[in-house]
N, C-alpha and C. Protein backbone atom coordinates (compact mmCIF):
# COMPACT_ATOMS: atom_id res chain seq x y z
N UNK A 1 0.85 -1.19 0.00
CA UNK A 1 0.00 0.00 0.00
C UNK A 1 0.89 1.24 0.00
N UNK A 2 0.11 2.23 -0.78
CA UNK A 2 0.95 3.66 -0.50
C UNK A 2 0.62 4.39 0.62
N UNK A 3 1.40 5.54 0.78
CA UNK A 3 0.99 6.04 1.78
C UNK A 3 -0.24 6.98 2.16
N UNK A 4 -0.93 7.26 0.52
CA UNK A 4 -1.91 7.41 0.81
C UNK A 4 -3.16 6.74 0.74
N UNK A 5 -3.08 5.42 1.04
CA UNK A 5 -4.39 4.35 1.02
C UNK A 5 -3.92 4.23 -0.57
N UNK A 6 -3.59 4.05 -1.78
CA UNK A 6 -3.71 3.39 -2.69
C UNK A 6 -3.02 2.32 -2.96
N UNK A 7 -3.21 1.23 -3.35
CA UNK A 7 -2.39 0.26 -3.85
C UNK A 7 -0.95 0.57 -4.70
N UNK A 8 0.03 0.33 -3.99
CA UNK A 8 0.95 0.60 -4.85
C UNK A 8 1.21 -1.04 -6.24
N UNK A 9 1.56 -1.97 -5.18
CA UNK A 9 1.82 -3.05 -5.97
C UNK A 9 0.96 -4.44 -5.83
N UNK A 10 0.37 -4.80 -6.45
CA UNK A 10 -0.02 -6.27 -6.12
C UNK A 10 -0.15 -7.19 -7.62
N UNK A 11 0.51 -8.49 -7.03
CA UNK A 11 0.01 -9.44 -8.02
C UNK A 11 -0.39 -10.56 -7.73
N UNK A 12 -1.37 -10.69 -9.31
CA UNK A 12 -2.65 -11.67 -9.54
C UNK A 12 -1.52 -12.85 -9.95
N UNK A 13 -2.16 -13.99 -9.91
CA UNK A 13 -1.29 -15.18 -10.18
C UNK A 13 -3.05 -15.67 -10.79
N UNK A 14 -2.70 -16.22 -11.97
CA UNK A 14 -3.18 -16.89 -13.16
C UNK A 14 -2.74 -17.95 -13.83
N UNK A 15 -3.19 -19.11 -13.06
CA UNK A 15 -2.45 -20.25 -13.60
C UNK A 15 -0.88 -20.38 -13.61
N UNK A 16 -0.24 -20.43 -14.16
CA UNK A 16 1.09 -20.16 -14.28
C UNK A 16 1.72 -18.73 -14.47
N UNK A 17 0.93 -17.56 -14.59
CA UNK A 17 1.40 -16.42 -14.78
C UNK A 17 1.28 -15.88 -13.89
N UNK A 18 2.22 -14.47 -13.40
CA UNK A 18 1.55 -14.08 -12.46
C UNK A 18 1.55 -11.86 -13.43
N UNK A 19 0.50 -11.56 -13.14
CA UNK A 19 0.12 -10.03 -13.50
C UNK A 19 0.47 -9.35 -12.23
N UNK A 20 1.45 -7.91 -12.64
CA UNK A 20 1.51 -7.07 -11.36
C UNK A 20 0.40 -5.62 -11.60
N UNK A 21 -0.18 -5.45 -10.97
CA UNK A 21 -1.10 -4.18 -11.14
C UNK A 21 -1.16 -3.36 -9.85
N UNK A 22 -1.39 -1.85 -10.33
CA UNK A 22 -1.60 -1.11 -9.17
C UNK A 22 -2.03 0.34 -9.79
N UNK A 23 -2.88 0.78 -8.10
CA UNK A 23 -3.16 2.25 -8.79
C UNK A 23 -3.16 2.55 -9.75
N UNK A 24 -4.15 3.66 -10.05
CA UNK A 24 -3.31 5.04 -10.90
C UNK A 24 -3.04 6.40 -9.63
N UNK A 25 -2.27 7.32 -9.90
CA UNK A 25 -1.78 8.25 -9.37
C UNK A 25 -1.40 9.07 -10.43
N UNK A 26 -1.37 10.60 -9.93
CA UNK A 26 -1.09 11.82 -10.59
C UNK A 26 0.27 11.47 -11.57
N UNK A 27 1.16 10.41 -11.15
CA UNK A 27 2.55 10.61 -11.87
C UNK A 27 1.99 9.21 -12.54
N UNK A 28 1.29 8.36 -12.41
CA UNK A 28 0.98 7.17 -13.35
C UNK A 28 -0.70 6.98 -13.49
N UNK A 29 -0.97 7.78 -14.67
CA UNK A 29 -2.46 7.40 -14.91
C UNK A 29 -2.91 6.26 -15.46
N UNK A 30 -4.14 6.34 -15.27
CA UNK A 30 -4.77 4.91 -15.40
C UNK A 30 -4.91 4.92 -17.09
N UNK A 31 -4.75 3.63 -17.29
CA UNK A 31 -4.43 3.65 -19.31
C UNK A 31 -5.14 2.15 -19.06
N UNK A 32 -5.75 2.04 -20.45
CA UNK A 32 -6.23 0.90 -21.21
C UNK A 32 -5.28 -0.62 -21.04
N UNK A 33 -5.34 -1.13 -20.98
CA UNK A 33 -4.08 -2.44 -21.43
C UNK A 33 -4.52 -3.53 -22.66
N UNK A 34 -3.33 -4.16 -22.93
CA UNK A 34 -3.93 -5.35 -24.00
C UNK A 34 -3.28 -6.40 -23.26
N UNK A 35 -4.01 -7.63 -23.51
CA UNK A 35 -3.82 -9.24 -23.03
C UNK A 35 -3.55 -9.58 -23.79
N UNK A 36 -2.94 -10.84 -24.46
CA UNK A 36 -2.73 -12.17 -25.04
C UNK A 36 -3.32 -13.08 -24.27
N UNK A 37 -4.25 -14.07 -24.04
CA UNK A 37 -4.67 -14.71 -23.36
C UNK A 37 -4.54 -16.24 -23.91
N UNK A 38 -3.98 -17.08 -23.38
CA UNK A 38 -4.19 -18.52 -24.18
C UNK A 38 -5.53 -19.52 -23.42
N UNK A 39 -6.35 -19.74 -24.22
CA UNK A 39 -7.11 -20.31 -23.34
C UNK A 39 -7.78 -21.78 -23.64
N UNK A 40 -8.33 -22.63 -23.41
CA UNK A 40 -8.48 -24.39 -23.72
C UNK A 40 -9.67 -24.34 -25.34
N UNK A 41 -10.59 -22.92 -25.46
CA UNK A 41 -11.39 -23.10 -26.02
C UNK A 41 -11.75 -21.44 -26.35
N UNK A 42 -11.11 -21.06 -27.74
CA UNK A 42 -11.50 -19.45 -27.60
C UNK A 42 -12.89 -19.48 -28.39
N UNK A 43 -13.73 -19.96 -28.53
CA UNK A 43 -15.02 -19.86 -28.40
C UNK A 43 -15.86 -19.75 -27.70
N UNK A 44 -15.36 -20.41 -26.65
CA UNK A 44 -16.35 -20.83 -25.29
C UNK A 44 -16.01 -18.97 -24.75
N UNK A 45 -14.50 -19.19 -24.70
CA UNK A 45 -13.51 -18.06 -23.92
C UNK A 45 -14.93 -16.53 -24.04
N UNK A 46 -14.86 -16.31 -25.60
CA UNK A 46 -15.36 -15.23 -26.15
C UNK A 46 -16.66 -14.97 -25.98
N UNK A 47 -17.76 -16.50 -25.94
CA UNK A 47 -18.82 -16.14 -25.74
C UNK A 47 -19.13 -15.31 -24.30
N UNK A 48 -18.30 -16.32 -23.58
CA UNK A 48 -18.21 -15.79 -22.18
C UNK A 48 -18.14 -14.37 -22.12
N UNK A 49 -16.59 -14.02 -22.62
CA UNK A 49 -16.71 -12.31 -22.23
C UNK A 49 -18.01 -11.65 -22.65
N UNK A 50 -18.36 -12.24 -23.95
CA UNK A 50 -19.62 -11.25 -24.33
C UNK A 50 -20.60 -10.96 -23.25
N UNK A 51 -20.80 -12.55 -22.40
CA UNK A 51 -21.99 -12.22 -21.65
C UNK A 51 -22.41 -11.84 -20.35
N UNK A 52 -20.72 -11.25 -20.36
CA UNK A 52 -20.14 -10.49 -19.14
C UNK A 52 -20.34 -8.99 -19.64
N UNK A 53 -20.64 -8.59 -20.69
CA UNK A 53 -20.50 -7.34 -21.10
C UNK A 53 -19.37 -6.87 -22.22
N UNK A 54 -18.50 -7.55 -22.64
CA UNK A 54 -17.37 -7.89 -23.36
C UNK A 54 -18.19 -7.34 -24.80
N UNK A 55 -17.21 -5.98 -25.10
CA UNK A 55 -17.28 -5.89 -26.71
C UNK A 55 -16.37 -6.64 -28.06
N UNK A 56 -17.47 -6.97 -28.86
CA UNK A 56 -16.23 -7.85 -30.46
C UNK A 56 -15.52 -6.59 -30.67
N UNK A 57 -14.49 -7.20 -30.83
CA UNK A 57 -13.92 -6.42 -31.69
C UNK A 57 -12.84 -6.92 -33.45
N UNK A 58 -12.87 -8.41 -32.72
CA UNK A 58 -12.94 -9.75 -33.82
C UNK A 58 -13.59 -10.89 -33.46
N UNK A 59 -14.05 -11.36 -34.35
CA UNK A 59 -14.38 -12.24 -34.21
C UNK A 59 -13.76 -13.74 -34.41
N UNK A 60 -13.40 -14.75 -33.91
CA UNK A 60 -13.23 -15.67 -33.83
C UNK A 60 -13.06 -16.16 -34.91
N UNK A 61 -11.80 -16.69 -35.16
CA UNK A 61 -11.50 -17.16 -36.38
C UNK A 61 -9.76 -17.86 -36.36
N UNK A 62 -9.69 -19.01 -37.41
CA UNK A 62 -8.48 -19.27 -37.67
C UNK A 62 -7.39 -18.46 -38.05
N UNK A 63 -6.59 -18.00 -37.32
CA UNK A 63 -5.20 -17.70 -37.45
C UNK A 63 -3.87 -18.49 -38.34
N UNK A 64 -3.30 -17.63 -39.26
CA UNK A 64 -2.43 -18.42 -40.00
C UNK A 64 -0.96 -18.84 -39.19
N UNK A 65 -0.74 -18.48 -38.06
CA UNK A 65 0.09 -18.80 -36.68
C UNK A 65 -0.03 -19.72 -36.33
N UNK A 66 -1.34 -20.49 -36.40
CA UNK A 66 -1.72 -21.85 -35.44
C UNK A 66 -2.42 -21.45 -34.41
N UNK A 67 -3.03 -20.23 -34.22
CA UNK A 67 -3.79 -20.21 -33.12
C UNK A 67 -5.49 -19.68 -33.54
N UNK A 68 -6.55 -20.06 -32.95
CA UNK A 68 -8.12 -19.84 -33.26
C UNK A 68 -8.34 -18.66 -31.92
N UNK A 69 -8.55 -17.77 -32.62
CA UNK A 69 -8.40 -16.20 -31.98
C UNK A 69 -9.49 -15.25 -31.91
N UNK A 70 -10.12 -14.52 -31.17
CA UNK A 70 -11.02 -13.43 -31.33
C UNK A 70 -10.27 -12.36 -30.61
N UNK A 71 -11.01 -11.24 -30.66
CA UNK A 71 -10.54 -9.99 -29.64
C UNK A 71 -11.24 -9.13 -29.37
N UNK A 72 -11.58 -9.51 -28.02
CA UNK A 72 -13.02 -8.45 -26.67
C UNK A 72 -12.44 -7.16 -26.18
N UNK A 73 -13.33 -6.45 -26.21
CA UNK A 73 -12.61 -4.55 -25.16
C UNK A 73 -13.65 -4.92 -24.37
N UNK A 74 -13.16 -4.82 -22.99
CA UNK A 74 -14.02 -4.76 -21.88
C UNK A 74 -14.27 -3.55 -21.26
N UNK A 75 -15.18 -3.33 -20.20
CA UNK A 75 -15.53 -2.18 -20.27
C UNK A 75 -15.24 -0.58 -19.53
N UNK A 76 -13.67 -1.36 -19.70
CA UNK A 76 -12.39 -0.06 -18.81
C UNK A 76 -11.91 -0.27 -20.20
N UNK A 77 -11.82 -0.14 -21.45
CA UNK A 77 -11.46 -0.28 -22.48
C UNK A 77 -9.88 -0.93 -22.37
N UNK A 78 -9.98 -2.08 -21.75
CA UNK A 78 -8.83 -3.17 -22.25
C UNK A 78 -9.38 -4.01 -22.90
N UNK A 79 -7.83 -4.31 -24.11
CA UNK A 79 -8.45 -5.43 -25.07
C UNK A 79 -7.59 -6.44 -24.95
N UNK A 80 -8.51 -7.80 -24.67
CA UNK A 80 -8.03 -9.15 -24.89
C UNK A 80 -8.30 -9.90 -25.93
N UNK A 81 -6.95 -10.42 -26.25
CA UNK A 81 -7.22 -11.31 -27.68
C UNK A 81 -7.01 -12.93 -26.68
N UNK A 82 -8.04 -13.61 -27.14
CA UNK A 82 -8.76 -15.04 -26.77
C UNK A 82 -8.18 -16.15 -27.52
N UNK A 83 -6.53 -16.61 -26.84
CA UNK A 83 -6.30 -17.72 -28.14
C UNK A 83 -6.16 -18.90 -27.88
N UNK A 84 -6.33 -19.79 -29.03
CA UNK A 84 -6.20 -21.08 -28.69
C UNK A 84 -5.64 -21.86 -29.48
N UNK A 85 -4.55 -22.65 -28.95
CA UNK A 85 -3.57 -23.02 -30.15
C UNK A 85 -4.24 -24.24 -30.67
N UNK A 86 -3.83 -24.23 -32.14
CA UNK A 86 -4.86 -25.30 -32.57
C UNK A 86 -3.59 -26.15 -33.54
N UNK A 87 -2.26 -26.29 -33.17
CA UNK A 87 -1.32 -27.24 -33.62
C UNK A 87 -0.57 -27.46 -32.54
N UNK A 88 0.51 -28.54 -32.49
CA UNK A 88 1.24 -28.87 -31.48
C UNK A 88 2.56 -28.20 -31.25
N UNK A 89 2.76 -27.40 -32.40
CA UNK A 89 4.21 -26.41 -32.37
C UNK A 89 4.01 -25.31 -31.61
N UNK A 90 4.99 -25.19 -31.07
CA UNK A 90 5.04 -23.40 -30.58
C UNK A 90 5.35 -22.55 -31.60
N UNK A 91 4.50 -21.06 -31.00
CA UNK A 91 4.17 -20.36 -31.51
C UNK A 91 5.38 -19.92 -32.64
N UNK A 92 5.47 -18.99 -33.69
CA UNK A 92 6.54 -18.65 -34.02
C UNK A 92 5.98 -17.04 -35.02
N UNK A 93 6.87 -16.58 -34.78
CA UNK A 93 6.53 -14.78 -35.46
C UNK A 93 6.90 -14.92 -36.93
């Protein structure tokens, strides 16, 4: 915690990842973020956000990467892209 009651640092642990987040403050404002998300089923993944409130912003579809992908803005305008690898190779750019 800061010293004035705000969160300075904390992190989320997500399966094997862990996210650090905190505050905003006058010297660090609060901004949008983007995810990569890998998940067992980005269909299921996507319907879900939708019916949480989750805006398309793609829709779900095969990727020439190997991964089956959409991408939701939720409603602090961060956007997550929903993927799911759909070959046994790792990823490659």
């Amino acid at each position: 915690m800061r010293p004035d009651g705000r969160i300075g640092n904390a992190r989320v642990r997500l399966g094997t990842s862990t996210v650090m987040v905190s505050e905003s403050s006058p010297a660090f404002p609060a901004m949008p973020a983007s995810f990569y998300l890998y998940v067992a089923d980005a269909d299921a993944a996507t319907a879900r956000a939708l019916t949480f409130g989750a805006t398309l912003t793609m829709a779900v579809a095969d990727m020439p990467y190997g991964d089956r992908q959409s991408g939701v803005r939720d409603a602090h305008g961060n956007l997550w892209w929903l993927s799911q690898r759909t070959v046994q190779e790792p990823y490659r750019d």
